[in-house]
Protein backbone atom coordinates (compact mmCIF):
# COMPACT_ATOMS: atom_id res chain seq x y z
CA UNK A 1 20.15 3.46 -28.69
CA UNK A 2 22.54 4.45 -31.46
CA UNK A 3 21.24 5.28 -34.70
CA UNK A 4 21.81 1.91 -36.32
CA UNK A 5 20.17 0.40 -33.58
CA UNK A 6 17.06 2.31 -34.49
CA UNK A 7 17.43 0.49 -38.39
CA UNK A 8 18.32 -2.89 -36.49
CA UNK A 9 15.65 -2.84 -34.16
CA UNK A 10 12.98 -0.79 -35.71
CA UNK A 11 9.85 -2.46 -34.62
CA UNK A 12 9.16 -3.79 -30.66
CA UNK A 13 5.83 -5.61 -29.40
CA UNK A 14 4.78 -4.13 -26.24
CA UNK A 15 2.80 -5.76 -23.83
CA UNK A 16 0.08 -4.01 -20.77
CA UNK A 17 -1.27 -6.36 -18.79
CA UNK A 18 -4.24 -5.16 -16.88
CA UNK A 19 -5.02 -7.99 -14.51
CA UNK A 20 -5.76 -8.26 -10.68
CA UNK A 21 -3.04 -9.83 -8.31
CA UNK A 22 -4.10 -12.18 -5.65
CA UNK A 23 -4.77 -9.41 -3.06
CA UNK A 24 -2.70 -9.67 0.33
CA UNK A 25 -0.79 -12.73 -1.43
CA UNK A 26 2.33 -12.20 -2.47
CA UNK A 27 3.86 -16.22 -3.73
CA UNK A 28 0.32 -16.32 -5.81
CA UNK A 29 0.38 -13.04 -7.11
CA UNK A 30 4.43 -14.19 -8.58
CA UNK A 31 2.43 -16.82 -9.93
CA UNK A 32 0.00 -14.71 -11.86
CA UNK A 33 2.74 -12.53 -13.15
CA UNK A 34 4.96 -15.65 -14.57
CA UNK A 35 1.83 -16.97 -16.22
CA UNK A 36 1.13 -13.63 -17.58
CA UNK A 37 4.20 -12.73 -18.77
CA UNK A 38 4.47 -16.29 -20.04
CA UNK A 39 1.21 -15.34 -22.32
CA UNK A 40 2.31 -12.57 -23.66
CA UNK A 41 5.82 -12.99 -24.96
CA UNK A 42 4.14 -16.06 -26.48
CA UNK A 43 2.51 -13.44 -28.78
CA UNK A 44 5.37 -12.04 -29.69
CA UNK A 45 6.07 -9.26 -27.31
CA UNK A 46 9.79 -7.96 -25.85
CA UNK A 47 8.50 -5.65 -22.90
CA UNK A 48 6.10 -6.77 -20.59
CA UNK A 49 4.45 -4.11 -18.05
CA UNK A 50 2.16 -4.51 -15.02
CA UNK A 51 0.46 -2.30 -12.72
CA UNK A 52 1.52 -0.47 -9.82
CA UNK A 53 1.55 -2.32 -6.86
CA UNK A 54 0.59 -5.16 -8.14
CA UNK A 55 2.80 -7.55 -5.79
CA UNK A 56 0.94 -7.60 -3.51
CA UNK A 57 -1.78 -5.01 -4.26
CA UNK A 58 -2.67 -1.46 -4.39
CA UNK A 59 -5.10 -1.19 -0.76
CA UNK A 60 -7.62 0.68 -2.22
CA UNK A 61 -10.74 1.41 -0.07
CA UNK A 62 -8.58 0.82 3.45
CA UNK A 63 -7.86 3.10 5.75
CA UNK A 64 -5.54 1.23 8.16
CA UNK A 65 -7.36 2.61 10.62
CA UNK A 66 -5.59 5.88 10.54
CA UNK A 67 -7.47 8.93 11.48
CA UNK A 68 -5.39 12.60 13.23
CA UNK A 69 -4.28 11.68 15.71
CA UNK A 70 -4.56 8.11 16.33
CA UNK A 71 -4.61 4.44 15.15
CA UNK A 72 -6.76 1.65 15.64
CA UNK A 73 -5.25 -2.10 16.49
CA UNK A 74 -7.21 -3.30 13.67
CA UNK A 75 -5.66 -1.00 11.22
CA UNK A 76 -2.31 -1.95 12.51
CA UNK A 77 -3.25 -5.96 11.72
CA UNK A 78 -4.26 -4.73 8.42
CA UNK A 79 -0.82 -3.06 8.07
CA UNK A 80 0.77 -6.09 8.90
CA UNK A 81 -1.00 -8.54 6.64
CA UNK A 82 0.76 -5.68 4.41
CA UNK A 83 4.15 -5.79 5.44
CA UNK A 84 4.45 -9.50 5.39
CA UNK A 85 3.11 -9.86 1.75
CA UNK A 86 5.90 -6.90 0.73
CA UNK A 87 8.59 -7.77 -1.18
CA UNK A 88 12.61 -7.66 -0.24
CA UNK A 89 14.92 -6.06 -2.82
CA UNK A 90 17.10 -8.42 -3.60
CA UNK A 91 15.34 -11.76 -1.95
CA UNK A 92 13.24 -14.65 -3.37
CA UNK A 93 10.67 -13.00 -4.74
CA UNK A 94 12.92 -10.85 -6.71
CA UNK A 95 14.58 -13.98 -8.13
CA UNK A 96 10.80 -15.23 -9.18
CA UNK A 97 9.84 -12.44 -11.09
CA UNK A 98 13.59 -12.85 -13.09
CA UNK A 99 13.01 -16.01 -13.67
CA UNK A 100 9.81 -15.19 -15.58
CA UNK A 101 11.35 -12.57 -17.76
CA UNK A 102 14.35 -15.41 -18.33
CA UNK A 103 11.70 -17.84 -19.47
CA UNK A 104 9.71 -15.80 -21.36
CA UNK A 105 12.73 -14.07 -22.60
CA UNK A 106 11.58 -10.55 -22.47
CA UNK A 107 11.99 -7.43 -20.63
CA UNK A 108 9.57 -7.22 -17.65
CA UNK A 109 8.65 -4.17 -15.34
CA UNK A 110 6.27 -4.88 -12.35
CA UNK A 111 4.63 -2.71 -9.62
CA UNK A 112 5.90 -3.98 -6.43
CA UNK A 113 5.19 -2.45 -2.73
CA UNK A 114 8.93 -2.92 -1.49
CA UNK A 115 10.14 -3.52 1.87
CA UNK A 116 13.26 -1.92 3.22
CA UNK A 117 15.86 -4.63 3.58
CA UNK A 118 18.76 -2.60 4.42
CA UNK A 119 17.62 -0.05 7.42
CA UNK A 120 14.60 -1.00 10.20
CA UNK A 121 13.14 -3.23 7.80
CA UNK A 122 10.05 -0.82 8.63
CA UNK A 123 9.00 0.67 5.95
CA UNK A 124 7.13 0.26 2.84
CA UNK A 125 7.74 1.88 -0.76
CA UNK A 126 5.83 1.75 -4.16
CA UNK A 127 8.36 0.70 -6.34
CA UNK A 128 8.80 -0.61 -10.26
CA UNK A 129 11.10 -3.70 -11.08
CA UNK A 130 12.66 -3.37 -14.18
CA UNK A 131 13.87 -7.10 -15.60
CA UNK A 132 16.08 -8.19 -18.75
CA UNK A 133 15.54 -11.01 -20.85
CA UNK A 134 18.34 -13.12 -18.44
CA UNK A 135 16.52 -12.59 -15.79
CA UNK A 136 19.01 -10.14 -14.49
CA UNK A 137 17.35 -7.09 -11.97
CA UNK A 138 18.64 -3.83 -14.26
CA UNK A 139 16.96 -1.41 -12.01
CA UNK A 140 14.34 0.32 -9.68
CA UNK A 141 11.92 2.88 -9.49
CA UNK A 142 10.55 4.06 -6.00
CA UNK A 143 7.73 6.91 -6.25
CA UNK A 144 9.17 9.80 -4.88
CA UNK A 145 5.56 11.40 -3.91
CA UNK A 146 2.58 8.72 -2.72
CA UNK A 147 -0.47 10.65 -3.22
CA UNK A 148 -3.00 11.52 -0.17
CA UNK A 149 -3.78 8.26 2.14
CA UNK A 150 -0.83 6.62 0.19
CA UNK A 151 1.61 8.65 1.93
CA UNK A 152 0.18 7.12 5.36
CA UNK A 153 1.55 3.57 4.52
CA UNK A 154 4.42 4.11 1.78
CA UNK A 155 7.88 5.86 2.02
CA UNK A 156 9.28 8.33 -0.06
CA UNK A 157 11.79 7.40 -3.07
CA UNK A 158 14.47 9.68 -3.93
CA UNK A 159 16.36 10.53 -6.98
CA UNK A 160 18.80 7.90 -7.26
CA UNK A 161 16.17 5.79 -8.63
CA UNK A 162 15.34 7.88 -11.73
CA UNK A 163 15.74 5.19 -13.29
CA UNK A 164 16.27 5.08 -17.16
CA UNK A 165 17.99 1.83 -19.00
CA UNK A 166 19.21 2.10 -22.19
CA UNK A 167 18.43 -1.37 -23.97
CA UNK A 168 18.70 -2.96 -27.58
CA UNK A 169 15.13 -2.21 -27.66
CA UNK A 170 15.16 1.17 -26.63
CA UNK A 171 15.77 3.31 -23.19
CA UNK A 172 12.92 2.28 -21.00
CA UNK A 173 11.78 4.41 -18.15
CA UNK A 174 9.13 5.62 -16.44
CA UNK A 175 6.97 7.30 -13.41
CA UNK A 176 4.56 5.69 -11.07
CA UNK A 177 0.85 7.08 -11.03
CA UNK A 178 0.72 10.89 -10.28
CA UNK A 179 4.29 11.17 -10.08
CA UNK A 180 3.57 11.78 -13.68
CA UNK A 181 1.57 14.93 -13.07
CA UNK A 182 5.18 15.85 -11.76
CA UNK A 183 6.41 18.17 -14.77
CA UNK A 184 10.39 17.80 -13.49
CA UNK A 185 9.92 14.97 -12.75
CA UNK A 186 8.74 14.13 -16.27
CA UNK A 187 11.89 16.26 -17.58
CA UNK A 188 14.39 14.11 -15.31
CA UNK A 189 12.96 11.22 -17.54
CA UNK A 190 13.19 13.04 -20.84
CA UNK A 191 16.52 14.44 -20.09
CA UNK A 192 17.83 11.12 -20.35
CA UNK A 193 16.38 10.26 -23.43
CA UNK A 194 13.08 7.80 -22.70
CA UNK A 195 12.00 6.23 -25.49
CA UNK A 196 9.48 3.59 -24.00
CA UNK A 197 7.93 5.65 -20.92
CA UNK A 198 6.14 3.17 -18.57
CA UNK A 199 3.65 4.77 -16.26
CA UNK A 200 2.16 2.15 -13.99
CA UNK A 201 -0.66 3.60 -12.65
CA UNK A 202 -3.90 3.44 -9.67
CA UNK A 203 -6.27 5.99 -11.85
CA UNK A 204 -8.58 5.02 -13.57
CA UNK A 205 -10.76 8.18 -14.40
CA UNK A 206 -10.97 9.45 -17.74
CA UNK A 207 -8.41 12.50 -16.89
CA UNK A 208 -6.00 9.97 -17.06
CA UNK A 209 -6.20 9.23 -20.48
CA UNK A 210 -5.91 12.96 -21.43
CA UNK A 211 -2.35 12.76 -19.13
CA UNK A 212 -1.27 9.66 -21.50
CA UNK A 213 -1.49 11.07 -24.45
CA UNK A 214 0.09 14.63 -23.31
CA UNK A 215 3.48 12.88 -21.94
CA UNK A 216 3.57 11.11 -24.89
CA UNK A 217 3.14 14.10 -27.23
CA UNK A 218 5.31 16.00 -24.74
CA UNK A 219 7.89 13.38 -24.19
CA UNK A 220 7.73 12.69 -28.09
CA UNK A 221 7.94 8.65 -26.55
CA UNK A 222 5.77 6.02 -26.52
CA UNK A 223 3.79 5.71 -23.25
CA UNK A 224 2.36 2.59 -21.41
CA UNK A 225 -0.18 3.17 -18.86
CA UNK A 226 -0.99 0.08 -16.86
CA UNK A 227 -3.77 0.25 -14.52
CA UNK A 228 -5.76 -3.00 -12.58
CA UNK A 229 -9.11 -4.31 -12.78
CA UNK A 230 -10.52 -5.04 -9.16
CA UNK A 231 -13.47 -5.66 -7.95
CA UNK A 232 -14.65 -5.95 -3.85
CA UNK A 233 -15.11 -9.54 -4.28
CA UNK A 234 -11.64 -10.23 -4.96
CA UNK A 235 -10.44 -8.78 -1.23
CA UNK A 236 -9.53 -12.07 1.19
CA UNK A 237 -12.19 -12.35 3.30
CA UNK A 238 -10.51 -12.68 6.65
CA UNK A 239 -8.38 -9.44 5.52
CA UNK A 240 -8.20 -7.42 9.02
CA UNK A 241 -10.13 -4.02 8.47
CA UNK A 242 -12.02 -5.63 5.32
CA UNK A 243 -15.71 -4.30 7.27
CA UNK A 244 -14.32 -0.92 5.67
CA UNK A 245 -15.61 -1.57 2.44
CA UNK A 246 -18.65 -2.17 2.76
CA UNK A 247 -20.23 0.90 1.57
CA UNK A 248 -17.33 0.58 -1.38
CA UNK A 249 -18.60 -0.23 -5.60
CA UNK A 250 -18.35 -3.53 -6.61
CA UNK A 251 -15.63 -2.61 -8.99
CA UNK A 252 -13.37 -1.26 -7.05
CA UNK A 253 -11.29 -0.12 -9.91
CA UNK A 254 -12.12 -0.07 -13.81
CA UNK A 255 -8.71 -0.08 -15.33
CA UNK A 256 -7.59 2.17 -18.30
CA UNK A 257 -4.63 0.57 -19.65
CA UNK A 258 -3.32 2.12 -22.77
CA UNK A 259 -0.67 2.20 -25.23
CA UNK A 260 0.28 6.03 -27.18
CA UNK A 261 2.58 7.23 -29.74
CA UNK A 262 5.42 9.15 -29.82
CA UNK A 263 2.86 11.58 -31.61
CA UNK A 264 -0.47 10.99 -29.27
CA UNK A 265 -1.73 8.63 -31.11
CA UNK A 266 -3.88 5.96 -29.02
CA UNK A 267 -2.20 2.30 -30.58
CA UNK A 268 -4.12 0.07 -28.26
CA UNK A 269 -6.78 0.59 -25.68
CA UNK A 270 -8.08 1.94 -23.60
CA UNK A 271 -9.29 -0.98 -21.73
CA UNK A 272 -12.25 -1.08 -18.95
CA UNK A 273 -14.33 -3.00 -16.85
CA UNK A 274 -12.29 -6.07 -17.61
CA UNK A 275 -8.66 -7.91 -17.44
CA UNK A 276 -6.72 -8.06 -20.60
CA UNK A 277 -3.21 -8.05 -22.23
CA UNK A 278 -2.97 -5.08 -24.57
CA UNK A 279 -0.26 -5.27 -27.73
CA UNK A 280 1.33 -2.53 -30.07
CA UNK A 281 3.63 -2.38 -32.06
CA UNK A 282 6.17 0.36 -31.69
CA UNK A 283 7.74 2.02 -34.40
CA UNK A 284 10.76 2.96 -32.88
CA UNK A 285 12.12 5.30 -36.26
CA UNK A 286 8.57 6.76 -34.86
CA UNK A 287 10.08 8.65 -32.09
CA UNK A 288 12.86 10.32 -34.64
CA UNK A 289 9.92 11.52 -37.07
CA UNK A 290 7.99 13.10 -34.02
CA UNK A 291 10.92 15.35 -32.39
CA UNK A 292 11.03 17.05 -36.59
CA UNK A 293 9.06 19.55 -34.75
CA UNK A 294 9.46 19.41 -31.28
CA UNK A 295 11.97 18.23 -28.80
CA UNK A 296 11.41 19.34 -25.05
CA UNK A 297 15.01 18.64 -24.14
CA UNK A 298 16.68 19.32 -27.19
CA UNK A 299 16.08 22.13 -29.86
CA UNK A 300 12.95 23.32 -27.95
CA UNK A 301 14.95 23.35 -24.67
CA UNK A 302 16.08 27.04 -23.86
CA UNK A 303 19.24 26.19 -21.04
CA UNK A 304 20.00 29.98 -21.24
CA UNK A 305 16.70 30.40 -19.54
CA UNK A 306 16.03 27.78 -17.45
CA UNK A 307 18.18 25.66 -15.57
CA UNK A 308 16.99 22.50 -13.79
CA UNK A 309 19.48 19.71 -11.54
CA UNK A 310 18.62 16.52 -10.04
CA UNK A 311 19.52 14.90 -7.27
CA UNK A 312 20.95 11.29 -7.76
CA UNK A 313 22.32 10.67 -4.60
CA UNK A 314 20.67 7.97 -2.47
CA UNK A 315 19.73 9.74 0.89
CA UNK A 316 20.63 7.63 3.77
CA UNK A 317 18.72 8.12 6.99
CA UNK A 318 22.22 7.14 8.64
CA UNK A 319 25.58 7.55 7.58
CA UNK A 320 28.19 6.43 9.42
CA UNK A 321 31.91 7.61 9.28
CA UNK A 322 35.03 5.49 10.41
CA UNK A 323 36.32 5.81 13.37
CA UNK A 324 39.81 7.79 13.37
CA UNK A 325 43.14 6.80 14.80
């Protein structure tokens, strides 16, 4: 964004939505986000977030029948059911989810567990889906670090998927869930100048809230967390390895979707115990204001001291080289 951008653009309507996919369903759960999106670009707003994971959900509760040193049959039907409901980047669900940022003419990022489409088709990643108002796919996030159980079921991202997009709105960009307790991590982002930091997230404690308003202080951005609102009652009921949560709260997750300032300012939420579409407004001559005083990557930054690279090349499990002769 140049700085006559910032005078052309000044003001952008920001949307959370912290809603529920249709667990284990991936075509419904496409549905929910087109109507969604649909809803709130009719109220006026240009960027549209949803949680992570949210195609086709976040497995909270489930084991998948993993324990040290062995797993169960069940747990592999339940990581199946899993699998199936994952979506391929690029393939038809991909072109569903642009087609609801093209109608709704917005931007649209969405939580998506990924399946590899390009190696064994095997594994799974947590991954954001960043859309234009065309429709168009601009970019990917994978989560470079699942956290605990996650790292059972989900792959590892690497850095060419860092992903910052520099937009007539502003450069959107973001982290995935504790990926933002990450402090490099966070200064890959604000080394390339995030204005609009998305951080889809699975926590819903109060500590999270606390980490919101920090990154955006930090970041001198705007931040959107994004969380879901499940309950145990929305699980499919012939879900393989569902017996498991049985001893689980009825809400299964409260949610904690929130919008901050560029100065840690809380603009809209947080919101529990409930779906919901949040809305701000964001300032964007905000962001210039806030770094008067501070500016972590720019006349804060001391490069004499510290030094700090990352790693944008894709790592391939298997690179081959052309035969000779």
């Amino acid at each position: 964004m140049t700085p006559d951008d910032i005078h052309t653009f000044p003001v952008v309507k920001a949307a959370v939505v912290q809603a529920t996919p249709v667990l284990f369903n991936r075509e419904a759960s496409i549905e929910k986000v087109q109507c969604l999106t649909q809803e709130a670009a009719a109220q006026g707003a240009k960027l549209v977030l949803f949680p992570e994971a949210f195609i086709p959900a976040y497995p909270r509760g489930l084991s998948f029948g993993a324990v040290v040193g062995s797993r169960s049959p069940t747990g592999r039907l339940t990581w199946q059911a899993y699998w199936e409901n994952a979506v391929v980047v690029p393939g038809p669900a991909v072109e569903a989810l642009g087609a609801a940022a093209r109608e709704a003419g917005c931007y649209l990022a969405v939580g998506v567990i990924e399946r590899d489409g390009q190696y064994s088709r095997g594994t799974l990643y947590c991954t954001t889906l960043y859309f234009g108002p065309d429709g168009q796919l601009l970019g990917k996030h994978r989560k470079l670090k699942p956290t605990g159980s996650e790292r059972l079921i989900w792959g590892e991202g690497d850095g060419s998927t860092l992903t910052v997009l520099d937009t007539e709105i502003g450069k959107i960009g973001g982290l995935i869930c504790w990926e933002n307790y990450m402090p490099l991590a966070r200064m890959a982002m604000y080394g390339k100048g995030v204005e609009i930091y998305l951080a889809p997230t699975a926590d819903s404690r109060d500590v999270w809230q606390a980490s919101m308003r920090h990154i955006a202080f930090e970041g001198r951005c705007f931040v959107l967390g994004c969380n879901q609102f499940v309950t145990k009652s929305m699980y499919p009921p012939d879900l393989p390895g569902l017996e498991e949560l049985a001893s689980q709260p009825e809400i299964m997750c409260r949610g904690g979707s929130v919008i901050v300032s560029p100065l840690g300012e809380v603009l809209a939420g947080p919101l529990f115990d409930e779906e919901g579409i949040l809305f701000a407004d964001l300032d964007m001559t905000l962001i210039a204001r806030s770094k008067f005083d501070f500016d972590v990557v720019g006349h804060y930054a001391r490069p004499d001291i510290f030094q700090f690279t990352v790693n944008e090349q894709p790592l391939e499990p298997v690179t081959y080289r052309p035969e000779e002769g």
